[in-house]
Protein backbone atom coordinates (compact mmCIF):
# COMPACT_ATOMS: atom_id res chain seq x y z
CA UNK A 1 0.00 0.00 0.00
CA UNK A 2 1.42 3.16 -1.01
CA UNK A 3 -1.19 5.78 -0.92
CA UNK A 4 -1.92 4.99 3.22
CA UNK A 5 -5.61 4.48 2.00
CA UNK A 6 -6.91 0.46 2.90
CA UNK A 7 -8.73 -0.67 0.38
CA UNK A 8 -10.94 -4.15 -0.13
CA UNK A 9 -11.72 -5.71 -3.56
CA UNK A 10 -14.10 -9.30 -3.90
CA UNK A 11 -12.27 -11.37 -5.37
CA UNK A 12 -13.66 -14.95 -6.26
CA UNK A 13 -11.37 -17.23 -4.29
CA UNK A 14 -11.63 -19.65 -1.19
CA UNK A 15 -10.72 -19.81 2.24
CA UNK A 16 -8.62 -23.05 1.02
CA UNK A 17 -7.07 -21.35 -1.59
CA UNK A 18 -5.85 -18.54 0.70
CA UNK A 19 -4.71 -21.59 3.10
CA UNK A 20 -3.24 -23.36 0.12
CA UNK A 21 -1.47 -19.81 -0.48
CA UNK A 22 -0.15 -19.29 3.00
CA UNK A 23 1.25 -22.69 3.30
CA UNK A 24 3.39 -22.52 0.76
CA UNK A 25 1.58 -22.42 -2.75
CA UNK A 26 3.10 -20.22 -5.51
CA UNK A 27 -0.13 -17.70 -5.82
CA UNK A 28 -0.34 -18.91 -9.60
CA UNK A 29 -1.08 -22.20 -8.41
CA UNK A 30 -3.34 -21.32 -5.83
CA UNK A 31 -5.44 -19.18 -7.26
CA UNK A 32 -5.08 -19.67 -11.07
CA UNK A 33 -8.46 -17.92 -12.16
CA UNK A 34 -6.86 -14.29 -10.67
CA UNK A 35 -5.20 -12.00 -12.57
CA UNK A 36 -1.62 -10.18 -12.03
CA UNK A 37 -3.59 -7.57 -10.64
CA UNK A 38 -5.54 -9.48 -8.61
CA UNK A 39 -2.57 -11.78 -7.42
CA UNK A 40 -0.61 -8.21 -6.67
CA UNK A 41 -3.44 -7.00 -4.51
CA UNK A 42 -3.69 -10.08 -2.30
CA UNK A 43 0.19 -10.09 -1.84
CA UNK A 44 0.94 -6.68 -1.30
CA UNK A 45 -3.00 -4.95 -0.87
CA UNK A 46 -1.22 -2.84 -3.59
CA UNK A 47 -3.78 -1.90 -6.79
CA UNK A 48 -3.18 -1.17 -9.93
CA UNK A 49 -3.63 2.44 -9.97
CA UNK A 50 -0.97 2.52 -7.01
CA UNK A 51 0.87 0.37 -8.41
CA UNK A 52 0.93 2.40 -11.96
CA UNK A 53 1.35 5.90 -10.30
CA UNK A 54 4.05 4.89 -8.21
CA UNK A 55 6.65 3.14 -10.85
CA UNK A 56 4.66 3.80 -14.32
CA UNK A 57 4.45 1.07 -16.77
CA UNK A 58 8.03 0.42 -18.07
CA UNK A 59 7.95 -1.56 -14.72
CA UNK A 60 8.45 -5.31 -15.65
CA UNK A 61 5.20 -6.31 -13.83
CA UNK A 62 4.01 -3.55 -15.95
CA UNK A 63 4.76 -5.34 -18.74
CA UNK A 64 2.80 -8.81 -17.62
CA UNK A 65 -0.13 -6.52 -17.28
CA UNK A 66 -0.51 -5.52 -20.56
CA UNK A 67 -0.99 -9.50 -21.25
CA UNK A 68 2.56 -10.37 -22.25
CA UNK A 69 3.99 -13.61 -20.67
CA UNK A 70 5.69 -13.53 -16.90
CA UNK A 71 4.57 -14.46 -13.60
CA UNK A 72 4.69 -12.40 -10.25
């Protein structure tokens, strides 16, 4: 979180895939059916807009979300 501000989001995922997450689970493999974005935001609680107005978008997680291949 960069801007101080909490912020929630709904995100479709389980209480065993957040368990499956915390015990060790890459994210990706977790919770497959989020997004970078999404993924980001339950790692960090960082959004996209944060994450955009604090490094831009020649960030290389920039670059995954704009749909090219990478992982977080």
């Amino acid at each position: 979180m960069f801007s101080g501000v909490t912020r929630t989001l709904d995100l479709p995922i389980t209480e065993e895939q957040i368990a499956s997450w915390k015990a060790g689970t890459l994210i990706q493999k977790a919770m497959p059916q989020l997004s970078a974005d999404e993924r980001e935001f339950v790692m960090t609680g960082v959004t996209d807009q944060e994450w955009s107005d604090e490094f831009g978008t020649d960030c290389p997680l920039g670059t995954e979300r704009k749909g090219e291949a990478g992982t977080l």
